[in-house]
N, C-alpha and C. Protein backbone atom coordinates (compact mmCIF):
# COMPACT_ATOMS: atom_id res chain seq x y z
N UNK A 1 0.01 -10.87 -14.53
CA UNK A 1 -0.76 -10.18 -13.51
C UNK A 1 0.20 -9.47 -12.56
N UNK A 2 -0.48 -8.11 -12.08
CA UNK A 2 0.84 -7.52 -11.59
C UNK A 2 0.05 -7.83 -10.03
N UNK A 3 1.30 -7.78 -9.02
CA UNK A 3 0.96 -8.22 -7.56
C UNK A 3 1.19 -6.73 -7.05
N UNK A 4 -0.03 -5.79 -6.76
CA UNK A 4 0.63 -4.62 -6.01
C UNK A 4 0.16 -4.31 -4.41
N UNK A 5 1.17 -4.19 -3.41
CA UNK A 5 0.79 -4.30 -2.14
C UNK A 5 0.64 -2.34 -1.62
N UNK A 6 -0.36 -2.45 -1.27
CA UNK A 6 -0.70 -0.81 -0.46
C UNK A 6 0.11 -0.92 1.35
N UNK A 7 0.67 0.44 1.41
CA UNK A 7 1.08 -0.12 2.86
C UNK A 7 0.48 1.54 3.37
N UNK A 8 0.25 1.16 4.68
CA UNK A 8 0.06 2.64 5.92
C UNK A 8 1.07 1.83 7.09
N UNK A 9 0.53 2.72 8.02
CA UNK A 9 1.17 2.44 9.51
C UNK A 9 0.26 1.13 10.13
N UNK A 10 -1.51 1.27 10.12
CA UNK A 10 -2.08 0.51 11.03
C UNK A 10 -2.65 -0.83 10.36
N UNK A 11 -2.59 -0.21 9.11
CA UNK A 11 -3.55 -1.60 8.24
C UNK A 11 -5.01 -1.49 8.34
N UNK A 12 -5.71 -0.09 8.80
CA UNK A 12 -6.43 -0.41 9.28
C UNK A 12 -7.74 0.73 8.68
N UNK A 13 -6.93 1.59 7.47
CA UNK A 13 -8.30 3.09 7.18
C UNK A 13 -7.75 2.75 5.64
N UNK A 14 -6.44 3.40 5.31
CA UNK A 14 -5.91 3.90 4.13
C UNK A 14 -5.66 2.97 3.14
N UNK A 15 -4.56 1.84 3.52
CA UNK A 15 -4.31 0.79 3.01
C UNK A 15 -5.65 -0.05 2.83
N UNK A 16 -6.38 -0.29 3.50
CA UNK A 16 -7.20 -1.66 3.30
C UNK A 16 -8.61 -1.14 2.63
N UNK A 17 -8.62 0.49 2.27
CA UNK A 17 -9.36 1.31 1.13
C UNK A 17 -9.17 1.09 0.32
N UNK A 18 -7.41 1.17 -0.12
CA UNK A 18 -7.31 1.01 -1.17
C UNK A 18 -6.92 -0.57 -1.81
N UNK A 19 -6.87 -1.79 -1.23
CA UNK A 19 -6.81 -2.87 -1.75
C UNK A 19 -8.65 -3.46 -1.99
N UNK A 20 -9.45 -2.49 -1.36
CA UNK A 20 -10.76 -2.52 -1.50
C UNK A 20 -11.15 -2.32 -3.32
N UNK A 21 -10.67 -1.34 -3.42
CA UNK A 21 -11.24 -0.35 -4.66
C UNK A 21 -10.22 -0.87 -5.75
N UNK A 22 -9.01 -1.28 -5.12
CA UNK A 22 -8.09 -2.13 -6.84
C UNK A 22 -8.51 -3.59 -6.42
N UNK A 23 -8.84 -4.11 -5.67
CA UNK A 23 -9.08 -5.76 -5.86
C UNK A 23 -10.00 -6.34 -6.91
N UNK A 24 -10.81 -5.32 -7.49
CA UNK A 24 -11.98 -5.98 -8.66
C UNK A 24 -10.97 -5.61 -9.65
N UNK A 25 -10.07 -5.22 -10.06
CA UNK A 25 -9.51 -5.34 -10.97
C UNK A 25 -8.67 -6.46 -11.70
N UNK A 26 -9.43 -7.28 -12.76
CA UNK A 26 -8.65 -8.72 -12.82
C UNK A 26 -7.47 -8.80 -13.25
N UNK A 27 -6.70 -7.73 -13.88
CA UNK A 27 -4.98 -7.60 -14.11
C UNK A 27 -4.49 -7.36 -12.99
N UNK A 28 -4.86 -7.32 -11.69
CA UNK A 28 -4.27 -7.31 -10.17
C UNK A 28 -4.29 -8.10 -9.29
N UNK A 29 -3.38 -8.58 -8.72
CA UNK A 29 -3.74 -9.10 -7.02
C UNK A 29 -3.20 -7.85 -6.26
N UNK A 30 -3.77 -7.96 -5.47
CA UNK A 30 -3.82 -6.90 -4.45
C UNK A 30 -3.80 -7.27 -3.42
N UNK A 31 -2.88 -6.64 -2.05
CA UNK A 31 -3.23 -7.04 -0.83
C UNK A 31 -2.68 -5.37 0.00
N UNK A 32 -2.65 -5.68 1.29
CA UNK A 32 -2.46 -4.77 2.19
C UNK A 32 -1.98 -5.13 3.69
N UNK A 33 -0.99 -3.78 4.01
CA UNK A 33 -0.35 -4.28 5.37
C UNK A 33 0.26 -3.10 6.27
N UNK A 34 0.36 -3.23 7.40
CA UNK A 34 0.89 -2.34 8.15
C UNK A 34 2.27 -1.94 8.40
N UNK A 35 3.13 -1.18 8.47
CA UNK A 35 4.37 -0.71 8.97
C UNK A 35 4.63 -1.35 10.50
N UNK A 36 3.60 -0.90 11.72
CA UNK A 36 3.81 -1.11 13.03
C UNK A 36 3.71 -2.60 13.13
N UNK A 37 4.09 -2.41 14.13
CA UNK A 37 4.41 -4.09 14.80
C UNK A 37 2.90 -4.96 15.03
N UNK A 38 1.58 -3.79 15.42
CA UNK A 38 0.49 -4.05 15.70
C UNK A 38 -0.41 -3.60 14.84
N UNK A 39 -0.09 -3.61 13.65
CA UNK A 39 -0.94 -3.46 12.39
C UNK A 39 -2.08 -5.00 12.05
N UNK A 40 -3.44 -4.61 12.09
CA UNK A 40 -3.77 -5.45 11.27
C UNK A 40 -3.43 -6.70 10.96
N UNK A 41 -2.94 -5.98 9.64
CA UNK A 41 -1.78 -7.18 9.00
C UNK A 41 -0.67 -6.63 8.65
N UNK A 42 0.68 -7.03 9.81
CA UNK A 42 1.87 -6.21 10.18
C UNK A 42 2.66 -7.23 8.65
N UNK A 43 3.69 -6.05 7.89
CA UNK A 43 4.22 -5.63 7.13
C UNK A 43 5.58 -7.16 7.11
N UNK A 44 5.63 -8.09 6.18
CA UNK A 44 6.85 -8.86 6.74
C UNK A 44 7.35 -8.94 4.87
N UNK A 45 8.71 -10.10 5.63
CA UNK A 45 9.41 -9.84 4.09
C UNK A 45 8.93 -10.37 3.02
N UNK A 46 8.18 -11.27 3.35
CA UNK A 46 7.51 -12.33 2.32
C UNK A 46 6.61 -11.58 1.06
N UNK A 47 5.63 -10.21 1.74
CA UNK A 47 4.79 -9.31 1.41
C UNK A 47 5.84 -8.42 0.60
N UNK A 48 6.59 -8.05 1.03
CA UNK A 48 7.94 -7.17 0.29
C UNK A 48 8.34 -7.74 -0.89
N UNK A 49 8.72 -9.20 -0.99
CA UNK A 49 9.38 -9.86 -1.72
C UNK A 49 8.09 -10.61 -2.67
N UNK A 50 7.29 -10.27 -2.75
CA UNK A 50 6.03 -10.88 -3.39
C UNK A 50 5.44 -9.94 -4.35
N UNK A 51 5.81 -8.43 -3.76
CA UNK A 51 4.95 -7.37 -4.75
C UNK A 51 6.00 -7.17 -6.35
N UNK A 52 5.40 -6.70 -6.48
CA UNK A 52 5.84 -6.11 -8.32
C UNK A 52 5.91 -4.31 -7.79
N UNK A 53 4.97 -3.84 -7.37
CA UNK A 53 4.50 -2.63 -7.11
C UNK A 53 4.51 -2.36 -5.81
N UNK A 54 4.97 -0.80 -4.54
CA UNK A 54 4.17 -0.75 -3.50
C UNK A 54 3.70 0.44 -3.53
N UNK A 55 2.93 0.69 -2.96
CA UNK A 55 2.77 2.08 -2.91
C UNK A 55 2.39 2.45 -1.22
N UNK A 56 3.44 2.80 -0.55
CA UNK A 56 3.10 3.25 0.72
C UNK A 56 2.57 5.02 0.49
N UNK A 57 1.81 4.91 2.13
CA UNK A 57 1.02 6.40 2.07
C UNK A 57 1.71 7.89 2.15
N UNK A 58 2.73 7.33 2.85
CA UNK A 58 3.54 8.32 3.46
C UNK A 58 5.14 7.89 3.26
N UNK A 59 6.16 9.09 3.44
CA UNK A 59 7.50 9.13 3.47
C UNK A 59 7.97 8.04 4.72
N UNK A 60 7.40 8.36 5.91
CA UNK A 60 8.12 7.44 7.05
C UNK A 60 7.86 6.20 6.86
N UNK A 61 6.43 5.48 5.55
CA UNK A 61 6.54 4.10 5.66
C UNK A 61 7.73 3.82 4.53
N UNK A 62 7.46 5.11 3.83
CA UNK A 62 9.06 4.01 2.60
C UNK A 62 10.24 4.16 3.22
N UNK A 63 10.40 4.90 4.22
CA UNK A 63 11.53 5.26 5.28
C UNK A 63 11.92 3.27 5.73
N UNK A 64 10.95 3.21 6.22
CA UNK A 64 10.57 1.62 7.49
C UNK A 64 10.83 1.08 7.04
N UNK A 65 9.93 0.67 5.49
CA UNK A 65 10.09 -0.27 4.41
C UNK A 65 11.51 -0.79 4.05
N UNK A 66 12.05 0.67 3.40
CA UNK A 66 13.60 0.75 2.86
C UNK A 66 15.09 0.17 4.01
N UNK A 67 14.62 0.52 4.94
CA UNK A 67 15.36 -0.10 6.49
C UNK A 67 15.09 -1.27 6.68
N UNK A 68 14.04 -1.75 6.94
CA UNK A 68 13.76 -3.32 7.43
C UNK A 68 13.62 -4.09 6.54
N UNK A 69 13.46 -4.22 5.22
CA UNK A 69 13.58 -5.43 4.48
C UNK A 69 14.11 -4.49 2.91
N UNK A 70 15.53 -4.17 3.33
CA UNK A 70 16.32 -3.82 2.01
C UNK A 70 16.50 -4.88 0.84
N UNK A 71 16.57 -6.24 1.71
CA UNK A 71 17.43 -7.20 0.83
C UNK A 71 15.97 -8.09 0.21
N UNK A 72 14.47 -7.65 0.31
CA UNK A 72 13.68 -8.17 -0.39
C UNK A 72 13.50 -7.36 -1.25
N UNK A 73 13.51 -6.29 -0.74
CA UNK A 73 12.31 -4.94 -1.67
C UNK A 73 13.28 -4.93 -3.22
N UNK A 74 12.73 -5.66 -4.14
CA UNK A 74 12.93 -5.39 -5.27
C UNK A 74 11.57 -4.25 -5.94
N UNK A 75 10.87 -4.44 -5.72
CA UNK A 75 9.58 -3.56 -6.77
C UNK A 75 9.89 -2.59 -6.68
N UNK A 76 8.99 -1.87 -7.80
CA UNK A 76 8.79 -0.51 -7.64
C UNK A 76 7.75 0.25 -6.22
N UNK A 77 8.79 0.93 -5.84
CA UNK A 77 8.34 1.70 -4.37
C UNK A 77 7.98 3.50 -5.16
N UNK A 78 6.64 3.40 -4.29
CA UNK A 78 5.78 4.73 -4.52
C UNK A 78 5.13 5.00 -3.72
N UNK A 79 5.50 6.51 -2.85
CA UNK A 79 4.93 7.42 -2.29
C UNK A 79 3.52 8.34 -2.62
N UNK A 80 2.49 7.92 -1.83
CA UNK A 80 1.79 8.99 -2.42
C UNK A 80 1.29 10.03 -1.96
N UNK A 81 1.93 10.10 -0.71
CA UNK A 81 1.68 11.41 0.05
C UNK A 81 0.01 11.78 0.51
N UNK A 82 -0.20 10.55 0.92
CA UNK A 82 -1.63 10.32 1.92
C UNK A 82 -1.77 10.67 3.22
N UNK A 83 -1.96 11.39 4.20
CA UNK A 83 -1.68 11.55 5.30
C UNK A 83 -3.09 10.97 6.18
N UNK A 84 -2.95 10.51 7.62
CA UNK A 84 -3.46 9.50 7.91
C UNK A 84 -4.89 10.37 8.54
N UNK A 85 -6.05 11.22 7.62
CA UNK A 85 -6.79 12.04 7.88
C UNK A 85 -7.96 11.89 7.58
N UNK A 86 -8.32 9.93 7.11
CA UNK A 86 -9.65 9.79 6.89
C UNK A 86 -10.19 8.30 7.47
N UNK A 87 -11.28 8.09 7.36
CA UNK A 87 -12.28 6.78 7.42
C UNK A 87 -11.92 5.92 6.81
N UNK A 88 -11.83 4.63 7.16
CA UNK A 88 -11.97 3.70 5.88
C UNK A 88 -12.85 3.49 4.86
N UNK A 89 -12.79 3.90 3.92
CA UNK A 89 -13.55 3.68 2.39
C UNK A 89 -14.51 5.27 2.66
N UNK A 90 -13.36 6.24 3.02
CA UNK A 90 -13.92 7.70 2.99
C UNK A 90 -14.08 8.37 1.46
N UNK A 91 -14.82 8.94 0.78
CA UNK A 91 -15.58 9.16 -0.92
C UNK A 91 -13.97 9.97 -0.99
N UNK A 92 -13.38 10.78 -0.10
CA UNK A 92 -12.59 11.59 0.04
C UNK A 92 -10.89 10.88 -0.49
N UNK A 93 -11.02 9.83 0.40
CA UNK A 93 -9.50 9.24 0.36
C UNK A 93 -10.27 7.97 -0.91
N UNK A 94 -11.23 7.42 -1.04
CA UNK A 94 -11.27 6.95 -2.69
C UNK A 94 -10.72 7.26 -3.49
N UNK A 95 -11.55 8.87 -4.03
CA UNK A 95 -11.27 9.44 -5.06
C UNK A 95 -9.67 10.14 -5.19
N UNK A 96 -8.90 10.25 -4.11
CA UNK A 96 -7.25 10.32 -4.16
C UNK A 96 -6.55 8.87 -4.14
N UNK A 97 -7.50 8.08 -3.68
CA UNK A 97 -6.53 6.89 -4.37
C UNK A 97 -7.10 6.52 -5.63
N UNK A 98 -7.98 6.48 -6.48
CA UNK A 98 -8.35 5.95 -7.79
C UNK A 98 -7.68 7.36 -8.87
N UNK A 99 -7.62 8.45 -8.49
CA UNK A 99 -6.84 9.46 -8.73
C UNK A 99 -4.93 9.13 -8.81
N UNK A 100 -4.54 8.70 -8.24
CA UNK A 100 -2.96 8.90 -7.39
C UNK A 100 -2.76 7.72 -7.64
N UNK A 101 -3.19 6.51 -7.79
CA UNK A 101 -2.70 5.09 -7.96
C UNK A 101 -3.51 4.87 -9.25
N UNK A 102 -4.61 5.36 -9.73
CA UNK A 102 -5.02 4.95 -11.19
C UNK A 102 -4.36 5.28 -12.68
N UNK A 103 -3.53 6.50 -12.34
CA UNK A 103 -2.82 6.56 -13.45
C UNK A 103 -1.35 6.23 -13.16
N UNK A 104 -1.20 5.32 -12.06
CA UNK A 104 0.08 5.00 -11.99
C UNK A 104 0.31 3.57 -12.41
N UNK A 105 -0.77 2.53 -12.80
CA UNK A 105 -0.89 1.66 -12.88
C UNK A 105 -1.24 1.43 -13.96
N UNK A 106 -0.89 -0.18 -14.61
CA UNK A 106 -0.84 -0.33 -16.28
C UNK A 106 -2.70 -0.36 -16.58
């Protein structure tokens, strides 16, 4: 089973969409977390060192990521160039994440 963690900045539209829409998938665990200090559910090494897969939304979180926990982050790290411009569980940012993370995944 692959462990893949979604990251944004707040934990709070993008990320927790998309651990929404891959969590029924039974070849996955899935979770989700924030970059900022006041995320949700703020970003630590344990979450780093646990995934197989990440896929942050944006460049400045694999920026954060890659800086603050170098010596966990083994997985594969993936950008998908989400910018922080919708609702949580918006039909809009769905269909770019089941799009953008569905054929990236086994």
């Amino acid at each position: 089973m692959k462990k893949v963690l979604f990251v944004c900045s707040q934990n709070r539209l993008r990320s927790p969409t998309a651990e929404q829409i891959f969590s029924t998938r039974a070849d996955l665990e899935v979770t989700s977390a924030g970059t900022n200090k006041d995320a949700e559910t703020p970003l630590t090494a344990e979450l780093v060192a646990w995934a197989d897969i990440i896929f942050v939304m944006e460049k400045e979180h694999r920026n954060k990521l890659q800086r603050r926990f170098k010596k966990e982050l083994r997985a594969r790290l993936i950008c998908l160039d989400i910018l922080d411009d919708y609702e949580f569980m918006d039909p809009v940012l769905v269909s770019l994440l089941e799009n953008k993370v569905g054929r990236l995944l086994p």
